[in-house]
N, C-alpha and C. Protein backbone atom coordinates (compact mmCIF):
# COMPACT_ATOMS: atom_id res chain seq x y z
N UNK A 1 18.54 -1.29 33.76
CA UNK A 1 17.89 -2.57 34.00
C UNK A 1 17.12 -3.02 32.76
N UNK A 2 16.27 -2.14 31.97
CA UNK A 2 15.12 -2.51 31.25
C UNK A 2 16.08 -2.35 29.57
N UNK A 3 16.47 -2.61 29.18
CA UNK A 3 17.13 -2.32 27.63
C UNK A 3 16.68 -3.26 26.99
N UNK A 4 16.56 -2.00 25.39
CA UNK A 4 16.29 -3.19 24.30
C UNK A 4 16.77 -4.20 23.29
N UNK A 5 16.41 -4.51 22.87
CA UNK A 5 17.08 -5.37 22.32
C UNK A 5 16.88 -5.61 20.71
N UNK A 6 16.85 -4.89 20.04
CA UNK A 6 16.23 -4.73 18.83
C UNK A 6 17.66 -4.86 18.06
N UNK A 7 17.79 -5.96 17.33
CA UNK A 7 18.64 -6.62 15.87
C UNK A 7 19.20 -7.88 16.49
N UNK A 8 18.54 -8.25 17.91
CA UNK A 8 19.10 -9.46 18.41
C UNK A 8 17.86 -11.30 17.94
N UNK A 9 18.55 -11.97 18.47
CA UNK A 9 17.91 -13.22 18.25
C UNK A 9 16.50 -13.36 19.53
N UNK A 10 15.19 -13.75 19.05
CA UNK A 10 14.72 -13.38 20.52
C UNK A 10 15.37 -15.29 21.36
N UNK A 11 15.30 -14.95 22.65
CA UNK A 11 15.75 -16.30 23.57
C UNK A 11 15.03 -17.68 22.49
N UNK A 12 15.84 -18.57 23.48
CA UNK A 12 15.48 -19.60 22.53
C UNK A 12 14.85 -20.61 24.00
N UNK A 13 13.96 -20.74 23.83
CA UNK A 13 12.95 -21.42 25.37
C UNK A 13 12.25 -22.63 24.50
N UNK A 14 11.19 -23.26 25.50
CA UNK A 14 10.26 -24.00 25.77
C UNK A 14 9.21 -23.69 26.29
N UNK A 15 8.35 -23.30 25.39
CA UNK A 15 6.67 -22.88 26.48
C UNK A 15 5.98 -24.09 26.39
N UNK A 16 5.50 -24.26 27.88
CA UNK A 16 4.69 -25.52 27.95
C UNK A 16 3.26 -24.85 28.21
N UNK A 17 2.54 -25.12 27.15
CA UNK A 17 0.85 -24.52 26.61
C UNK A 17 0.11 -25.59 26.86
N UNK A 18 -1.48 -25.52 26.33
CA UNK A 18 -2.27 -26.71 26.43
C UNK A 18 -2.92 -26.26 25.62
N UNK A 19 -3.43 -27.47 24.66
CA UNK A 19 -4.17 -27.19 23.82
C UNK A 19 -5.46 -29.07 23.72
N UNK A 20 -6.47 -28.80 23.91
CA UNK A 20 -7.53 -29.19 23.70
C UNK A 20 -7.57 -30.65 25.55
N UNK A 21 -6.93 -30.33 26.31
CA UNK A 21 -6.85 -30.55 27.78
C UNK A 21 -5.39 -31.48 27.73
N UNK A 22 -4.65 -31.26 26.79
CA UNK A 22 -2.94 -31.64 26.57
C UNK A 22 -2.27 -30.70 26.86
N UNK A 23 -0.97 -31.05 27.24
CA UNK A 23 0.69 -30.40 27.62
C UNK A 23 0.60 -30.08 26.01
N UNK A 24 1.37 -29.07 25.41
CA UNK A 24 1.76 -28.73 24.13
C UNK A 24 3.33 -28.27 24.30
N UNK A 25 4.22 -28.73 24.02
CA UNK A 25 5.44 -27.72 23.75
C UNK A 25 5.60 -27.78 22.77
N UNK A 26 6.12 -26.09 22.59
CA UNK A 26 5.92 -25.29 21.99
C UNK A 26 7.77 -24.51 21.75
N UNK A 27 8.44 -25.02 20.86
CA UNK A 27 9.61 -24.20 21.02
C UNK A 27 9.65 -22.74 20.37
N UNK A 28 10.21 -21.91 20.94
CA UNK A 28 10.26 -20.32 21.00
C UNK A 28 10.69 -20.18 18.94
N UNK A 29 12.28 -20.87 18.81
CA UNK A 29 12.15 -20.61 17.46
C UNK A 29 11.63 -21.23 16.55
N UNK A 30 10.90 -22.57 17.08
CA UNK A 30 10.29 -22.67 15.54
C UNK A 30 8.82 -21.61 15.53
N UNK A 31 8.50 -21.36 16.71
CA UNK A 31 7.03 -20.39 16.68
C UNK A 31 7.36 -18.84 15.66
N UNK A 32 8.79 -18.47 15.73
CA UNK A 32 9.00 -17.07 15.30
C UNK A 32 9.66 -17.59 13.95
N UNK A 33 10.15 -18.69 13.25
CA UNK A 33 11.06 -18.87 12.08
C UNK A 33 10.20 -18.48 11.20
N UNK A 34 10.64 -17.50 10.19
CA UNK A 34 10.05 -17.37 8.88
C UNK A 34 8.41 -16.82 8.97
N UNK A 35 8.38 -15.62 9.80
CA UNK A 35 7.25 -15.13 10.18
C UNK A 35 7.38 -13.82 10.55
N UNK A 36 6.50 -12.82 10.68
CA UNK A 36 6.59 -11.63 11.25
C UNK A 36 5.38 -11.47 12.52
N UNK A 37 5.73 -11.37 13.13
CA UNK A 37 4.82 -11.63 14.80
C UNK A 37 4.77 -10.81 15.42
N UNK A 38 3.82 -10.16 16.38
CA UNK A 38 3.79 -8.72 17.15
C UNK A 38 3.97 -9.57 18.31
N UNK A 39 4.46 -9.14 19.33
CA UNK A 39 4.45 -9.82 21.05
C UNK A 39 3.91 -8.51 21.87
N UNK A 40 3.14 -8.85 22.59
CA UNK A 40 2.91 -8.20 23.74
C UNK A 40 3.30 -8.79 25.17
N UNK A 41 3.89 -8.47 25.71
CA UNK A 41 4.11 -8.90 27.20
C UNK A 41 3.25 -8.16 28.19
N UNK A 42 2.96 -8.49 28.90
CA UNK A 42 2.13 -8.05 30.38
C UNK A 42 2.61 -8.49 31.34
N UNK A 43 2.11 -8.05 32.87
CA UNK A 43 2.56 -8.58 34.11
C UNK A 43 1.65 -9.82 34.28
N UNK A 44 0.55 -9.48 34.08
CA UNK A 44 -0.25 -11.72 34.56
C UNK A 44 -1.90 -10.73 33.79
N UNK A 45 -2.08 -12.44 33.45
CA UNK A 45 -3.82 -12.43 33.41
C UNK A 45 -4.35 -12.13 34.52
N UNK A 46 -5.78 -11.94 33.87
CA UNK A 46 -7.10 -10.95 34.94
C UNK A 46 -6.50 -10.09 35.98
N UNK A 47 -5.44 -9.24 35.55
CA UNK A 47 -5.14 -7.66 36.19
C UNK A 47 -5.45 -6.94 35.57
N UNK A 48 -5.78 -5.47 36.03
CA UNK A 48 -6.75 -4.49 35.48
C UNK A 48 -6.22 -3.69 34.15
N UNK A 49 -5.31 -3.70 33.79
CA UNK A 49 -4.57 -2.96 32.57
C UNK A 49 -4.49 -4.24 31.68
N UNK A 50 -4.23 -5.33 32.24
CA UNK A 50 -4.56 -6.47 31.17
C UNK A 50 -5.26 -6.81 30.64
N UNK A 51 -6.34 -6.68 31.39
CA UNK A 51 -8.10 -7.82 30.83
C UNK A 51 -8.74 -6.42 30.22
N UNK A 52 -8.64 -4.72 30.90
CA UNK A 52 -9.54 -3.86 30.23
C UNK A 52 -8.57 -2.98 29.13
N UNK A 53 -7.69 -2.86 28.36
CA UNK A 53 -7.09 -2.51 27.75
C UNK A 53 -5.77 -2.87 27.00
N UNK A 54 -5.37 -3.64 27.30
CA UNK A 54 -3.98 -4.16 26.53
C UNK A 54 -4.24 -5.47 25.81
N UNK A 55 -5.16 -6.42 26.36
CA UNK A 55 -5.37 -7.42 25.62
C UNK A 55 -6.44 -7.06 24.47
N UNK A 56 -7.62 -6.55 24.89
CA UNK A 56 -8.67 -6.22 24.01
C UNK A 56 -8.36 -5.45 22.73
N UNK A 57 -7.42 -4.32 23.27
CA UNK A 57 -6.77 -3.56 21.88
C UNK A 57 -6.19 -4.39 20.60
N UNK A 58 -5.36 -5.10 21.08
CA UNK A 58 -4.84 -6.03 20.18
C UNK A 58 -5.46 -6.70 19.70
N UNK A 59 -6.41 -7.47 20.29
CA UNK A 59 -7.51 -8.93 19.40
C UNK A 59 -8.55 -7.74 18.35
N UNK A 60 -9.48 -6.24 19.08
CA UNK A 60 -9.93 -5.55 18.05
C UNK A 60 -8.95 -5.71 17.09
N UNK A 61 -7.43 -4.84 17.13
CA UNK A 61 -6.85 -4.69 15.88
C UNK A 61 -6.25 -5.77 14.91
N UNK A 62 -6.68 -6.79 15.14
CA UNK A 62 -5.78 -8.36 14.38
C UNK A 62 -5.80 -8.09 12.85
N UNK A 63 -6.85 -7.93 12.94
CA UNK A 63 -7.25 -8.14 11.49
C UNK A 63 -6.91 -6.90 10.83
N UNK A 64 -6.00 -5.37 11.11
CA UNK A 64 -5.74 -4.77 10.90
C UNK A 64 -4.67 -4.82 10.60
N UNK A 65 -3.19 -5.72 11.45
CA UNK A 65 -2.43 -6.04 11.57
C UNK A 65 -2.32 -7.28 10.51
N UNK A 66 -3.21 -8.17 10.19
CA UNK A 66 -3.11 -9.02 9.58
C UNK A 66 -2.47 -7.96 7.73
N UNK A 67 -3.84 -7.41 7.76
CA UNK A 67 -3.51 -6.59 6.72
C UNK A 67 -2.07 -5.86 6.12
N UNK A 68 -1.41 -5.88 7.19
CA UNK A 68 0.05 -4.93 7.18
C UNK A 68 1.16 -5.63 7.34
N UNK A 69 0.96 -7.31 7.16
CA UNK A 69 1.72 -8.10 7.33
C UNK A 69 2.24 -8.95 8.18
N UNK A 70 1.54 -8.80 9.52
CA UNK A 70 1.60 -9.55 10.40
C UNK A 70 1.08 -11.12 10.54
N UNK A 71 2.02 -12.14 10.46
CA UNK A 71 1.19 -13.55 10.72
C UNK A 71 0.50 -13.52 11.71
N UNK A 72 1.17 -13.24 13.30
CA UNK A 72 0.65 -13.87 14.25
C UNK A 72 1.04 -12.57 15.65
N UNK A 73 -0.15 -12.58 16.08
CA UNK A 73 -0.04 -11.71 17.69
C UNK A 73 0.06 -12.88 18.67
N UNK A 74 1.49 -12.60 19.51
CA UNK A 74 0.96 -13.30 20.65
C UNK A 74 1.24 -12.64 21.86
N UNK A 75 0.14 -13.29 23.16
CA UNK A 75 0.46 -12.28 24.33
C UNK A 75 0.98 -12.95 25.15
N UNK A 76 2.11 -12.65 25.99
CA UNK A 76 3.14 -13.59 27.12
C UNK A 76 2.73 -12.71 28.12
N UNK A 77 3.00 -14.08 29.07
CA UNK A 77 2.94 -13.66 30.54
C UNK A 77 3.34 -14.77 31.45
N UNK A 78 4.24 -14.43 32.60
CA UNK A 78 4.38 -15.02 33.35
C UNK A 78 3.76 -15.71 34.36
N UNK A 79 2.85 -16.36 33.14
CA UNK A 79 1.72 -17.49 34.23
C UNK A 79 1.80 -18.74 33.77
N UNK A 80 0.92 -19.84 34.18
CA UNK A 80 0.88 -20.89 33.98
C UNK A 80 -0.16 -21.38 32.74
N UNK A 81 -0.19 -22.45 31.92
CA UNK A 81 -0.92 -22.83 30.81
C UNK A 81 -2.40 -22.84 31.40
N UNK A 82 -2.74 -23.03 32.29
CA UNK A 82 -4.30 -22.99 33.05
C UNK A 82 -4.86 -21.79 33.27
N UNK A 83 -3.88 -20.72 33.84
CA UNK A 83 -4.01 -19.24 34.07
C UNK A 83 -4.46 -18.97 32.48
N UNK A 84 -3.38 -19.20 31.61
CA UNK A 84 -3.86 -18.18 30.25
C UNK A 84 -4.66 -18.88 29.51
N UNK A 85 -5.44 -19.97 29.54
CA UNK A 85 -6.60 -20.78 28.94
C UNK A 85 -7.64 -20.68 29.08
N UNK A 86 -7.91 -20.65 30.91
CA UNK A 86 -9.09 -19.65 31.32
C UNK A 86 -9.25 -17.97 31.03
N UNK A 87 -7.69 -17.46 31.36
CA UNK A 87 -8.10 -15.81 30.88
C UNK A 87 -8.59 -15.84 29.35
N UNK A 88 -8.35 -16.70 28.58
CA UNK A 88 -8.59 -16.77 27.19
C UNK A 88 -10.35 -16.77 27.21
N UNK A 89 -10.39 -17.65 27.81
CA UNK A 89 -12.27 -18.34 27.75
C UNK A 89 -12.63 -17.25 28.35
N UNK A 90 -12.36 -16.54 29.76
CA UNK A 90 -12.68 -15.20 29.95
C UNK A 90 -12.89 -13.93 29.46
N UNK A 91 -11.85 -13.93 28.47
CA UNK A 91 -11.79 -12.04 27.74
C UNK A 91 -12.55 -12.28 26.04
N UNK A 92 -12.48 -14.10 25.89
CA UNK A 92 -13.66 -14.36 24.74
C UNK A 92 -12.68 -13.58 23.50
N UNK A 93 -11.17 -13.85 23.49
CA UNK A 93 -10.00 -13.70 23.00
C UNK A 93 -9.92 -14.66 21.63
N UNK A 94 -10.03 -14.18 20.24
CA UNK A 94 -9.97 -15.30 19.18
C UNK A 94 -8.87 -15.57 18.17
N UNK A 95 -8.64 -14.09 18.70
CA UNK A 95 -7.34 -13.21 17.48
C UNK A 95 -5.95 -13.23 17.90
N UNK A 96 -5.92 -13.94 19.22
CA UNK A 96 -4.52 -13.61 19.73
C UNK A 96 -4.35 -14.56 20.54
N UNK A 97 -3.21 -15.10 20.22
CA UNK A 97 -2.21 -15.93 20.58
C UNK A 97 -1.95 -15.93 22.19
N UNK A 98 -2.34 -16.73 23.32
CA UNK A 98 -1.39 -16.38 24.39
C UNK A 98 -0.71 -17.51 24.82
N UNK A 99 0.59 -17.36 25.18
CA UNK A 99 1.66 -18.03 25.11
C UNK A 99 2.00 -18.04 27.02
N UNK A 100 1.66 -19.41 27.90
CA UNK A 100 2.26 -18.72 29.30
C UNK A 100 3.87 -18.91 29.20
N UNK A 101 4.32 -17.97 29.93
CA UNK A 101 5.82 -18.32 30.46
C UNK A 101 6.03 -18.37 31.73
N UNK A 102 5.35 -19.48 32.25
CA UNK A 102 5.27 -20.21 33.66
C UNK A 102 6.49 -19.85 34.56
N UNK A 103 7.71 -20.19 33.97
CA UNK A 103 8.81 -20.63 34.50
C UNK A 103 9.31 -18.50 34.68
N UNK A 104 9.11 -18.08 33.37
CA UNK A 104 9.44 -16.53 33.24
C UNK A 104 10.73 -16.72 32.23
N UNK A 105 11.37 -18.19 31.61
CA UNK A 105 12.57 -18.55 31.05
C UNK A 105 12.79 -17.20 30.10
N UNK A 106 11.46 -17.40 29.16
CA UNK A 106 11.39 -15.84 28.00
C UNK A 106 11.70 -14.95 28.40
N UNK A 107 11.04 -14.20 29.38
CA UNK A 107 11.29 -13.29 30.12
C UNK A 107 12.78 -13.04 30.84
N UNK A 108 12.90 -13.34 31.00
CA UNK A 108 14.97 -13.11 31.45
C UNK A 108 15.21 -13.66 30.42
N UNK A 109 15.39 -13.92 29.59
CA UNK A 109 15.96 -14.14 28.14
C UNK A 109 16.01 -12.64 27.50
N UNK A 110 14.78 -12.37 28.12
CA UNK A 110 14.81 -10.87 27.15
C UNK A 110 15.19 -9.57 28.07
N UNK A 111 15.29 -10.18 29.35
CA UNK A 111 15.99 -9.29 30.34
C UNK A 111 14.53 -8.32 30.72
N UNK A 112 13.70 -8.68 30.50
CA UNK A 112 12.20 -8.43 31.12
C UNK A 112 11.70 -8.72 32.39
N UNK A 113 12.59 -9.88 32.80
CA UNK A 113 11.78 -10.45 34.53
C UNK A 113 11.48 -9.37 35.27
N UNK A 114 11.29 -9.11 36.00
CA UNK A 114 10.79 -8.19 37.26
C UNK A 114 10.63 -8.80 38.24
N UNK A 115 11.03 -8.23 39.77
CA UNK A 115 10.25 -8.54 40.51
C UNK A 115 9.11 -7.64 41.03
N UNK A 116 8.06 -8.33 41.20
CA UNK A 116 6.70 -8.11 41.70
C UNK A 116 6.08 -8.18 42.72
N UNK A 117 7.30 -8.72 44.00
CA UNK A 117 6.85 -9.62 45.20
C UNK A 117 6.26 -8.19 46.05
N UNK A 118 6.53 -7.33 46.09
CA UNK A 118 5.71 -6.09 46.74
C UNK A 118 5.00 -6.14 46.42
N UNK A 119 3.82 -6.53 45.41
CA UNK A 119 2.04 -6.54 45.25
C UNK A 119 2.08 -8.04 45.61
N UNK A 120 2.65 -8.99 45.97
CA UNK A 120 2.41 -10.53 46.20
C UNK A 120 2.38 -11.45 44.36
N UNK A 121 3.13 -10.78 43.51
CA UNK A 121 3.01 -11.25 42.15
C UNK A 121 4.60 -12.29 41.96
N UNK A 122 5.47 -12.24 42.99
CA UNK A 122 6.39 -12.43 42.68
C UNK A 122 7.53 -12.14 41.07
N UNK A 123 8.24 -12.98 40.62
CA UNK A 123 8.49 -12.46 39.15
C UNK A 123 7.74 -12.35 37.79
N UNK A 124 7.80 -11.22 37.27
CA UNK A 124 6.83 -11.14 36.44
C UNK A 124 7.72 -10.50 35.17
N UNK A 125 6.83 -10.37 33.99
CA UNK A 125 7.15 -10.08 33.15
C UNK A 125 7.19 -8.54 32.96
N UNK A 126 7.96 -7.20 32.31
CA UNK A 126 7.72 -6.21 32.43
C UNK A 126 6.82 -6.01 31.45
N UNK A 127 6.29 -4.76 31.31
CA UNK A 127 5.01 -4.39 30.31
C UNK A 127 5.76 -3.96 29.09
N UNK A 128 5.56 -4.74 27.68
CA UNK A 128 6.51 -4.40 26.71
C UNK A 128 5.66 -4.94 25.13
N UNK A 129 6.02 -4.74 24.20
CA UNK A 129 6.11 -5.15 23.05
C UNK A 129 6.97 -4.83 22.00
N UNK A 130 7.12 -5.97 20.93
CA UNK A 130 7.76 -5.96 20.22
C UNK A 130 7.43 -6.68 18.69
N UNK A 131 8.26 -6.06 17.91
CA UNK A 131 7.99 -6.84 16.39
C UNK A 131 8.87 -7.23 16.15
N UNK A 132 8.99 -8.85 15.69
CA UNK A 132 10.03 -9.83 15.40
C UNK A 132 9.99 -10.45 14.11
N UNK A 133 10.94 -10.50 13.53
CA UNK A 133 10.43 -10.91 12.11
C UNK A 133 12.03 -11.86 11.74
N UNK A 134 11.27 -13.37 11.38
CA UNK A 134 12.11 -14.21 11.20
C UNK A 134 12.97 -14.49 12.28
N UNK A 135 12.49 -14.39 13.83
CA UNK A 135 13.19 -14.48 15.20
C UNK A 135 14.42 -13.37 15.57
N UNK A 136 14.24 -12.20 14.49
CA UNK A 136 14.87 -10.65 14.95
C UNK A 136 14.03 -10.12 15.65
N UNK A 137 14.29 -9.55 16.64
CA UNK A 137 13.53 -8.33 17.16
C UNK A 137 14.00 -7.28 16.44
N UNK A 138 12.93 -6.62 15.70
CA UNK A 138 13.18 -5.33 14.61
C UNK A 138 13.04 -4.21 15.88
N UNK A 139 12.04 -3.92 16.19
CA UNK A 139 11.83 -2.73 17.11
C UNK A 139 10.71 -3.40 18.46
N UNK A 140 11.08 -3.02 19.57
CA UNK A 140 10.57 -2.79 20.87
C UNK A 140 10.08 -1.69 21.74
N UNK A 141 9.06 -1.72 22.28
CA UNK A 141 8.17 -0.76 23.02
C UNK A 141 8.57 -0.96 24.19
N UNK A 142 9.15 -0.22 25.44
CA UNK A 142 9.32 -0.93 26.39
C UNK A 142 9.04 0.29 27.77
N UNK A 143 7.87 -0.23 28.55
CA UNK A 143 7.49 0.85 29.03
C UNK A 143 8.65 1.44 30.01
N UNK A 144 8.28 2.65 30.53
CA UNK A 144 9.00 3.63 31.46
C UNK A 144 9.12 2.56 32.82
N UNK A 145 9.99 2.84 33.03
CA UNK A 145 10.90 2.20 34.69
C UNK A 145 10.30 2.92 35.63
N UNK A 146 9.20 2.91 35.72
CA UNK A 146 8.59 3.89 37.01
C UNK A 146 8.06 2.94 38.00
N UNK A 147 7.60 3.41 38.89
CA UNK A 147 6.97 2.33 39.86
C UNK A 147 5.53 2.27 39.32
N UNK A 148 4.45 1.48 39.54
CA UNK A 148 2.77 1.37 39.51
C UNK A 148 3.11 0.43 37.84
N UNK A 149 2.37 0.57 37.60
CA UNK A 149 1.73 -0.22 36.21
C UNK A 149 2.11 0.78 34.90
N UNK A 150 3.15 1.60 34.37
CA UNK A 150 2.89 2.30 33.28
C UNK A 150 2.47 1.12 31.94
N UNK A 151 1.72 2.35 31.54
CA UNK A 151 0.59 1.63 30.07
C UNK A 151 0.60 3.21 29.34
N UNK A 152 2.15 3.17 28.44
CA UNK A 152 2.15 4.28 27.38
C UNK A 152 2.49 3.86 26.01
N UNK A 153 2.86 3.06 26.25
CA UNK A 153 4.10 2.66 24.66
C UNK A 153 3.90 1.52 23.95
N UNK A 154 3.56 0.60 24.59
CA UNK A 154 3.50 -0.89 24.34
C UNK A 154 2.18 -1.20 24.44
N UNK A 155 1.11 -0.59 23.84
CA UNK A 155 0.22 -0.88 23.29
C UNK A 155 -0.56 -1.10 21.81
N UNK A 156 -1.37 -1.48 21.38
CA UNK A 156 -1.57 -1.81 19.97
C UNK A 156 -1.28 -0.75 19.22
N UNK A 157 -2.00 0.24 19.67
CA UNK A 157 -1.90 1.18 18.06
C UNK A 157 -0.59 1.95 18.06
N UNK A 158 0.04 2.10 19.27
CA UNK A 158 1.50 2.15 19.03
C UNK A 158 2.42 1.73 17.83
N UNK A 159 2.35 0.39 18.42
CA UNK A 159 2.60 -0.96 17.00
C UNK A 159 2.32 -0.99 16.23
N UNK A 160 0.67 -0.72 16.06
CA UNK A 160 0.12 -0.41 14.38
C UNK A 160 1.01 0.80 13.75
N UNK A 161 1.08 1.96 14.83
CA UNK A 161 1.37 3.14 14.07
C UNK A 161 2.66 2.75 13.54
N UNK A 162 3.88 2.08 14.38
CA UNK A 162 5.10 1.47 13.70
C UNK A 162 5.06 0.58 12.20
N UNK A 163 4.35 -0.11 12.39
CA UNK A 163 4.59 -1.09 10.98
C UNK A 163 3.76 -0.01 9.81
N UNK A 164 2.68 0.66 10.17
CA UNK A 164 1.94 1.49 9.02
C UNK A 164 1.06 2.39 9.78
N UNK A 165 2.26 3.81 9.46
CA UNK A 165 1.25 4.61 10.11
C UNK A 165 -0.13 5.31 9.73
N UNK A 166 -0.40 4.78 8.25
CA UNK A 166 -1.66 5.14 7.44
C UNK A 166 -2.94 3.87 7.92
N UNK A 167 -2.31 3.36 8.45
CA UNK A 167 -3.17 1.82 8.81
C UNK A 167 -4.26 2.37 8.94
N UNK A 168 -5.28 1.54 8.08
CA UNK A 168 -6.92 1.94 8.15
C UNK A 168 -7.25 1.01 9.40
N UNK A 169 -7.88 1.73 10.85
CA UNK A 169 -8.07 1.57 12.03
C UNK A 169 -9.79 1.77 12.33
N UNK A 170 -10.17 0.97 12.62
CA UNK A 170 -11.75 0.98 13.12
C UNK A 170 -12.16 2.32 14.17
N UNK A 171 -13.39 2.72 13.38
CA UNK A 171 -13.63 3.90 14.67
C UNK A 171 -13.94 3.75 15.82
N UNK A 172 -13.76 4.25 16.97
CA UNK A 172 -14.11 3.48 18.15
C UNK A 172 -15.37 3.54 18.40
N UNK A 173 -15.72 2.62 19.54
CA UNK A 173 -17.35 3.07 19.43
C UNK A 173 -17.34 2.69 21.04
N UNK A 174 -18.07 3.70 21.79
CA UNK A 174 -17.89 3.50 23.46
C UNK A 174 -19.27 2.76 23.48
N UNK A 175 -19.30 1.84 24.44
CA UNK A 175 -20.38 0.92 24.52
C UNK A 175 -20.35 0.51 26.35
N UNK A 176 -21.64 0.96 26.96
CA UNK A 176 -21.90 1.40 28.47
C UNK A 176 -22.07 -0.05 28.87
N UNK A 177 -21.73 -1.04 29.38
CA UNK A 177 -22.71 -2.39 29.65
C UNK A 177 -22.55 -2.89 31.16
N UNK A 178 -23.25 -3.56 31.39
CA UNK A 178 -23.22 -3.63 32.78
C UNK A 178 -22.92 -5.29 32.85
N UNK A 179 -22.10 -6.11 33.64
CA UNK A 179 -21.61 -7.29 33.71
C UNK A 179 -22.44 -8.37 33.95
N UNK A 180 -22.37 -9.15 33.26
CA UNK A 180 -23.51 -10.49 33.23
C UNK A 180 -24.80 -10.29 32.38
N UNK A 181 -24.81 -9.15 31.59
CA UNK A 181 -26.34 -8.80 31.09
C UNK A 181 -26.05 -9.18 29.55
N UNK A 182 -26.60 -10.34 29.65
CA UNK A 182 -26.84 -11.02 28.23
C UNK A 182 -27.64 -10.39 27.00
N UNK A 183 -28.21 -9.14 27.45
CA UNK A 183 -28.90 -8.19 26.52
C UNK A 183 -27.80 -7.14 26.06
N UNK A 184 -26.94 -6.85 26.93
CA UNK A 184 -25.73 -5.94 26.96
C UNK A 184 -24.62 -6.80 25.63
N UNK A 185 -24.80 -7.93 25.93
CA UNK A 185 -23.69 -8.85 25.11
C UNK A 185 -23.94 -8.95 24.10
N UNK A 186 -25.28 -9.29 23.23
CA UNK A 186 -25.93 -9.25 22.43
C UNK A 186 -25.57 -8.15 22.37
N UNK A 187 -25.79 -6.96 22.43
CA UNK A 187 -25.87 -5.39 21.73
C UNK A 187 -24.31 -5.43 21.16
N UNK A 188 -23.12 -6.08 21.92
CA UNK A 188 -21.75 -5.79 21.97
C UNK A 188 -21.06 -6.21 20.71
N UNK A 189 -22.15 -7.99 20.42
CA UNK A 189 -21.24 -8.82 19.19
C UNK A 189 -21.83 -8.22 18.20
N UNK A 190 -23.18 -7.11 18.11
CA UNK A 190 -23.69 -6.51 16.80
C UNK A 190 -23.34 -5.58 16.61
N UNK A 191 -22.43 -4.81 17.18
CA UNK A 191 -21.48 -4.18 16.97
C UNK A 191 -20.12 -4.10 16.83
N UNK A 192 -19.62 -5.72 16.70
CA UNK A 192 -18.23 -5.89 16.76
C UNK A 192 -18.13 -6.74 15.64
């Protein structure tokens, strides 16, 4: 079911985005022509492997990625331009690109759809990433076919470790905070 697709063209779609309270389309190859781009796919905004680990990894590492040649991160998901505008204003996201694929067109293009309708998600995107360069997919992460949510492969430093595995990577730093505490937030951006 899940295969990759690495030395192929990625699909050639229409994402309909919004940008400043406008419709934006957005065609798939002129976004990837003459560029090298990381993609992350997920199943939907504000789910729990999305909002606390797969998105955040990536926006920390941008500027790491920038370094190693990457133009542009973007994150897809099979939601709507309103869904990923607010998750944007939500996760306070600056570094990364999110792209909805409302319809899921990308997604079965890349033979990613899923169905989801057993949690009430209907079709969704599978959990994946990839590096595309000049609208090739060079190499793809594509998680295990298991049932639940796997989160092994297709995460940032995965990717980092692919394009450069010497990549100078920020140390982590665990930070305890409790939700809504504007003293907590403050402590967070003086450390980020």
């Amino acid at each position: 079911m899940l295969k990759k697709r690495e030395g192929l063209h990625i699909p050639a779609v229409v994402f309909k985005t919004r940008k400043n309270g406008e419709f934006i389309d957005i065609h798939s190859n002129a976004l990837f022509e003459n560029r090298t781009i990381v993609v992350f796919s997920l199943p939907g905004a504000f789910t729990p492997t999305c909002s606390s680990t797969h998105l955040p990894r990536y926006n920390e590492l941008a500027a790491v990625f920038r370094e190693n040649g990457v133009d542009e991160i973007i994150c897809l998901s099979v939601n709507d331009a309103f869904v990923m505008e607010a998750w944007k204003a939500d996760q306070e996201v600056d570094n990364i690109t999110l792209i909805p694929d409302g319809n899921g067109d990308f997604s079965a293009g890349m033979e990613m759809l899923v169905d989801k309708s057993a949690l009430g998600f209907g079709k969704r995107s599978w959990r994946y990433s990839m590096l595309v360069r000049n609208g090739i997919i060079e190499k793809q992460f594509i998680e295990a076919d298991v049932p639940g949510d796997p989160f092994e492969v297709s995460d940032a430093d995965t990717m980092l470790d692919y394009i450069n595995p010497n990549a100078n990577k920020p140390k982590p730093i665990t930070l305890f905070t409790k939700p809504g505490c504007s003293y907590c937030a403050s402590a967070k951006k003086l450390l980020t």
